[in-house]
C-alpha atoms as a PDB file:
ATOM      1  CA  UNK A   1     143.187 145.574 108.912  1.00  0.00           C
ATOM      2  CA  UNK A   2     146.444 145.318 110.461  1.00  0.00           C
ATOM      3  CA  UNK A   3     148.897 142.504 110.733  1.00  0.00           C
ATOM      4  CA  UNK A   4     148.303 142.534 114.403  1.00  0.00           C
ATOM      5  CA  UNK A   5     144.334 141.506 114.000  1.00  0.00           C
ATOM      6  CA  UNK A   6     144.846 139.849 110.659  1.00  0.00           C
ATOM      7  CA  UNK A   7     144.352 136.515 113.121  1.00  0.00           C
ATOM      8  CA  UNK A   8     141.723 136.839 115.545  1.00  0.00           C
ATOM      9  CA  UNK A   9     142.475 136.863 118.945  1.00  0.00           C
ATOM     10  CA  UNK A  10     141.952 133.631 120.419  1.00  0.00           C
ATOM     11  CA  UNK A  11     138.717 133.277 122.994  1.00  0.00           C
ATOM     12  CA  UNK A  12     139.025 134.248 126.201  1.00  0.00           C
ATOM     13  CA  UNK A  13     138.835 130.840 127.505  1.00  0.00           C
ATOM     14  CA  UNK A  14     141.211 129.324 125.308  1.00  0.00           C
ATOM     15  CA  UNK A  15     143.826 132.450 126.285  1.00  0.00           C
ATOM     16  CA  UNK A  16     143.023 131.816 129.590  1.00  0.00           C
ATOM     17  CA  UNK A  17     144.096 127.920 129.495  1.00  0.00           C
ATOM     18  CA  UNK A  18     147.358 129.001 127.208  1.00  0.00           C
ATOM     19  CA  UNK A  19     148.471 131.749 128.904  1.00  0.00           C
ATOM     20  CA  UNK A  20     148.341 129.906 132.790  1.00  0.00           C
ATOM     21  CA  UNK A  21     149.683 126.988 130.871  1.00  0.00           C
ATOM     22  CA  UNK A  22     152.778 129.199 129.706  1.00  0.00           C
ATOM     23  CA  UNK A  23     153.425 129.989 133.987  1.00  0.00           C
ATOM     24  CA  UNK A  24     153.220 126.323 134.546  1.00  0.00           C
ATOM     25  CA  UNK A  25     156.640 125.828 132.760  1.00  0.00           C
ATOM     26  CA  UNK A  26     158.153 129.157 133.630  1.00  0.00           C
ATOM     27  CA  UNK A  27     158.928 132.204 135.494  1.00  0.00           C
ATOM     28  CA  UNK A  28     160.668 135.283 135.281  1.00  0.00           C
ATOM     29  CA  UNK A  29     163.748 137.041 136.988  1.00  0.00           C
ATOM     30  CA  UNK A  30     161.106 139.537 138.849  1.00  0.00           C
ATOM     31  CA  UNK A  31     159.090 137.166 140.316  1.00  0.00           C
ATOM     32  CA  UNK A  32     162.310 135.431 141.114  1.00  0.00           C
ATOM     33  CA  UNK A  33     163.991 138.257 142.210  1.00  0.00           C
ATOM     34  CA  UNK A  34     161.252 138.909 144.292  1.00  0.00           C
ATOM     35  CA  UNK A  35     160.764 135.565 146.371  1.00  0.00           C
ATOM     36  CA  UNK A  36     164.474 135.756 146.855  1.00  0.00           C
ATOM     37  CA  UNK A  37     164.641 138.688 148.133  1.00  0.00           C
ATOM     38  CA  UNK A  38     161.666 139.082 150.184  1.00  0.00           C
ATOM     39  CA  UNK A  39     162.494 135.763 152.732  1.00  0.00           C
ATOM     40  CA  UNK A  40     162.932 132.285 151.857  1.00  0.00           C
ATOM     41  CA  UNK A  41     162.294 131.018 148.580  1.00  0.00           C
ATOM     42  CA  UNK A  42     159.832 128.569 147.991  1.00  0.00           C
ATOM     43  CA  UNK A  43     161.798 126.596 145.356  1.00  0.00           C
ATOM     44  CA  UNK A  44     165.792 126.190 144.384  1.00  0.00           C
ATOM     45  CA  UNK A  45     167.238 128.068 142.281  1.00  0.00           C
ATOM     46  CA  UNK A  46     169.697 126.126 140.309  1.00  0.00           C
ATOM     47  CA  UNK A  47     172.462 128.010 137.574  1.00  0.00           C
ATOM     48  CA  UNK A  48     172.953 125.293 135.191  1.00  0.00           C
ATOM     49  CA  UNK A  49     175.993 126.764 133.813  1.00  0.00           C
ATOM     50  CA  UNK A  50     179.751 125.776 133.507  1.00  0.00           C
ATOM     51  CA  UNK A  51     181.515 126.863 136.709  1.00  0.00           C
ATOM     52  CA  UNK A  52     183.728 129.321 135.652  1.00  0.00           C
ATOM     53  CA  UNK A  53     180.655 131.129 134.409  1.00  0.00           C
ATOM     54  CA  UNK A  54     179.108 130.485 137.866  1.00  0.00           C
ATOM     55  CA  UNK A  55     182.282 131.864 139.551  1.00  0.00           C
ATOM     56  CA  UNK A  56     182.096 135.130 137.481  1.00  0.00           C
ATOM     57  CA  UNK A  57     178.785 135.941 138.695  1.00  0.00           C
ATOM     58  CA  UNK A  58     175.346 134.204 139.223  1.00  0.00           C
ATOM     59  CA  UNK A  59     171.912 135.157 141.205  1.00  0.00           C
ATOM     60  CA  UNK A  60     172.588 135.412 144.560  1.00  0.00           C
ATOM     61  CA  UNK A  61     171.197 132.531 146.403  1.00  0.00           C
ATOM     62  CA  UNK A  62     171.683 130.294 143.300  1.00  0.00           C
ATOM     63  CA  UNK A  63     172.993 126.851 143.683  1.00  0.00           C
ATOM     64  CA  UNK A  64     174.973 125.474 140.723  1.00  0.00           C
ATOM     65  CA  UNK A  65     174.751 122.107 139.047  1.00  0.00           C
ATOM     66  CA  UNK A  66     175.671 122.104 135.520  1.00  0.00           C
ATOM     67  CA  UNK A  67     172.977 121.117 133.047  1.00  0.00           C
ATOM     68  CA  UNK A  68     174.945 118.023 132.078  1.00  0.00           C
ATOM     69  CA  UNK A  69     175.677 116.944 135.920  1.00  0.00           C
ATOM     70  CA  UNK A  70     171.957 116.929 137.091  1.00  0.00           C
ATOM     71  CA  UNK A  71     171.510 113.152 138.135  1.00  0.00           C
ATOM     72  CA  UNK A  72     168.957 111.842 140.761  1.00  0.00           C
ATOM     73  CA  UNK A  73     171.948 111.445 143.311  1.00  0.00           C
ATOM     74  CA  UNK A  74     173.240 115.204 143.133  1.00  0.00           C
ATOM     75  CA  UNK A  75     169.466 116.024 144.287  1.00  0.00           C
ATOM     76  CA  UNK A  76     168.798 113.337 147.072  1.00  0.00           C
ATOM     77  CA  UNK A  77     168.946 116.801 149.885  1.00  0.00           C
ATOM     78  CA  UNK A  78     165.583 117.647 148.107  1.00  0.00           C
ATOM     79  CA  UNK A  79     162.174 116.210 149.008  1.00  0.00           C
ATOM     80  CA  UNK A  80     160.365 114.634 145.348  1.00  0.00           C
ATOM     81  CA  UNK A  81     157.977 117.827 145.310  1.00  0.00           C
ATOM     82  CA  UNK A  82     160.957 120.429 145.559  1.00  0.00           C
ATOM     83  CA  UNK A  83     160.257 123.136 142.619  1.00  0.00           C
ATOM     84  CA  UNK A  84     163.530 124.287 140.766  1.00  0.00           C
ATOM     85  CA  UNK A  85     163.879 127.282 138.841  1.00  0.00           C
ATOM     86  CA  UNK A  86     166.668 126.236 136.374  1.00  0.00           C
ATOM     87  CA  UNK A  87     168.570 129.392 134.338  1.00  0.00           C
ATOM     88  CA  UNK A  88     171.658 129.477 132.371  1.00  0.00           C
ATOM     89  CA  UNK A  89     173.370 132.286 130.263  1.00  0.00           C
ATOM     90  CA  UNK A  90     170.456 133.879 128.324  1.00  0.00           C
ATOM     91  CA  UNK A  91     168.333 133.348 125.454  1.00  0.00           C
ATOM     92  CA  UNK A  92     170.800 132.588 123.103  1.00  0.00           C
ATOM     93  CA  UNK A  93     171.825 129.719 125.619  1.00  0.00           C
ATOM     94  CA  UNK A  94     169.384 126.226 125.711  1.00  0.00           C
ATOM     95  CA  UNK A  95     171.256 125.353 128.720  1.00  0.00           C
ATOM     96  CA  UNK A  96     168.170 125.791 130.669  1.00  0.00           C
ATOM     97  CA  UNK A  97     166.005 124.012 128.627  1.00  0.00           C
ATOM     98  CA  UNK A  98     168.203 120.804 129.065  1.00  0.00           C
ATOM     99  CA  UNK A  99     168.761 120.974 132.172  1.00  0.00           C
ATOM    100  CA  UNK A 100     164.419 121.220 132.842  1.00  0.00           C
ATOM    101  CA  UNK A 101     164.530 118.182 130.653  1.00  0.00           C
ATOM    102  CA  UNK A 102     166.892 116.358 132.640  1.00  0.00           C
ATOM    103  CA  UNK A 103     164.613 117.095 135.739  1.00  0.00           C
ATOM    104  CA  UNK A 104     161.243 116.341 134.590  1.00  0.00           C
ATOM    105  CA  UNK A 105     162.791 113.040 133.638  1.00  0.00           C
ATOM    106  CA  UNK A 106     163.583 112.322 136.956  1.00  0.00           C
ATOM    107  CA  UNK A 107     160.041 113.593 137.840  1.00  0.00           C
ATOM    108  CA  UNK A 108     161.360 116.561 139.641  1.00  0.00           C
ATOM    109  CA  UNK A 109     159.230 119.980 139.411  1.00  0.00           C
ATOM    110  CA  UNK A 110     160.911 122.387 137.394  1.00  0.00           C
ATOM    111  CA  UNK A 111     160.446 125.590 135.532  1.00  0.00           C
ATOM    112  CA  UNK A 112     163.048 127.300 133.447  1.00  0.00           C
ATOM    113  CA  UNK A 113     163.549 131.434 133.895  1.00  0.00           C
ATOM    114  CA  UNK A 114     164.067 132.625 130.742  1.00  0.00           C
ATOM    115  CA  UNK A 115     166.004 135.499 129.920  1.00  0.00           C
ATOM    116  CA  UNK A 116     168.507 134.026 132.435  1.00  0.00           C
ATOM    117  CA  UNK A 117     171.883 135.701 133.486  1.00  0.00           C
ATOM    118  CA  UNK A 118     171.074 138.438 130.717  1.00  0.00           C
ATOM    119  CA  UNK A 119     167.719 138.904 132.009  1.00  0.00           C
ATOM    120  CA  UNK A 120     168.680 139.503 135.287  1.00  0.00           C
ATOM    121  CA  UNK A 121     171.363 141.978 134.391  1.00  0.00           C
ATOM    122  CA  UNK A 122     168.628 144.108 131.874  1.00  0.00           C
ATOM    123  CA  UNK A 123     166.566 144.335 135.035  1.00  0.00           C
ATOM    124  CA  UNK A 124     169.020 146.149 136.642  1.00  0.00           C
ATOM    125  CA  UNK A 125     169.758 143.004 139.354  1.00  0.00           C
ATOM    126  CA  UNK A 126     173.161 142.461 141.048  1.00  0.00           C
ATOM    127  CA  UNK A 127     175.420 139.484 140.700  1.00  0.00           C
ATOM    128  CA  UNK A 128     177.434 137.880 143.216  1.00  0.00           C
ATOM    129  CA  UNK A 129     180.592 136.244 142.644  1.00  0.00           C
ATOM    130  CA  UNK A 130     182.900 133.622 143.796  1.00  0.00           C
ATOM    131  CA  UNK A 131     180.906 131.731 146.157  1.00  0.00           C
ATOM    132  CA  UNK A 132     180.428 128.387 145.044  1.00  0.00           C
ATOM    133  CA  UNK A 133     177.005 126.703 146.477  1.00  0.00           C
ATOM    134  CA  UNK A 134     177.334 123.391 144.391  1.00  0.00           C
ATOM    135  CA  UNK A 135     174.245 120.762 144.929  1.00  0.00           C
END
């Protein structure tokens, strides 16, 4: 026995119910990459970093509101059901995780893209630069 199967594999069912749960909360930079590049998105992408970060480079299309900044007023543009895909600097960076707190307490949709800025740069995406699209 190996220390792979030294726990059982949950049941189907039960993987099933975690692993859709898992989607329901995230996403990742392919599947965004994807929708962003393949017409219009279906939900706002939001870079929840500082803005000199931002200004150095961020997914194109991205709009930027800081983690710390996202208040009901800065998303009155958006109808209540508007999905955001928050993202910050990586996964050594809980930026995103704060700022997908900060919208479910407003009871905005949100999921978080992990792997963020780093993710999308392993993947072999491009950055854009120096245009600011605040919210």
């Amino acid at each position: 026995m190996s220390i792979v199967t030294e726990v059982a594999a949950a049941q189907s069912s039960d993987a099933l119910v975690h692993f859709e749960s898992v989607l329901q909360f995230e996403t990742d930079c392919w599947d965004v990459h994807h929708a962003m590049t393949s017409g219009a998105p279906d939900f706002v992408l939001l870079d929840v970093r500082g803005p000199d970060q931002y200004a150095a480079g961020h997914v194109p299309g991205a709009r930027h509101l800081p983690h710390g900044k996202i208040v009901e007023a800065k998303l009155t543009q958006y109808s209540a059901d508007t999905l955001f895909v928050v993202y910050c600097a990586g996964p050594h960076c809980n930026g995103a995780a704060r700022a997908a707190i900060r919208m479910a307490r407003l009871g905005r949709p949100v999921k978080t893209m992990p792997g963020g800025i780093t993710g999308w740069i392993d993947e072999g995406f491009a950055l854009e630069s120096s245009v600011h699209k605040q919210v």
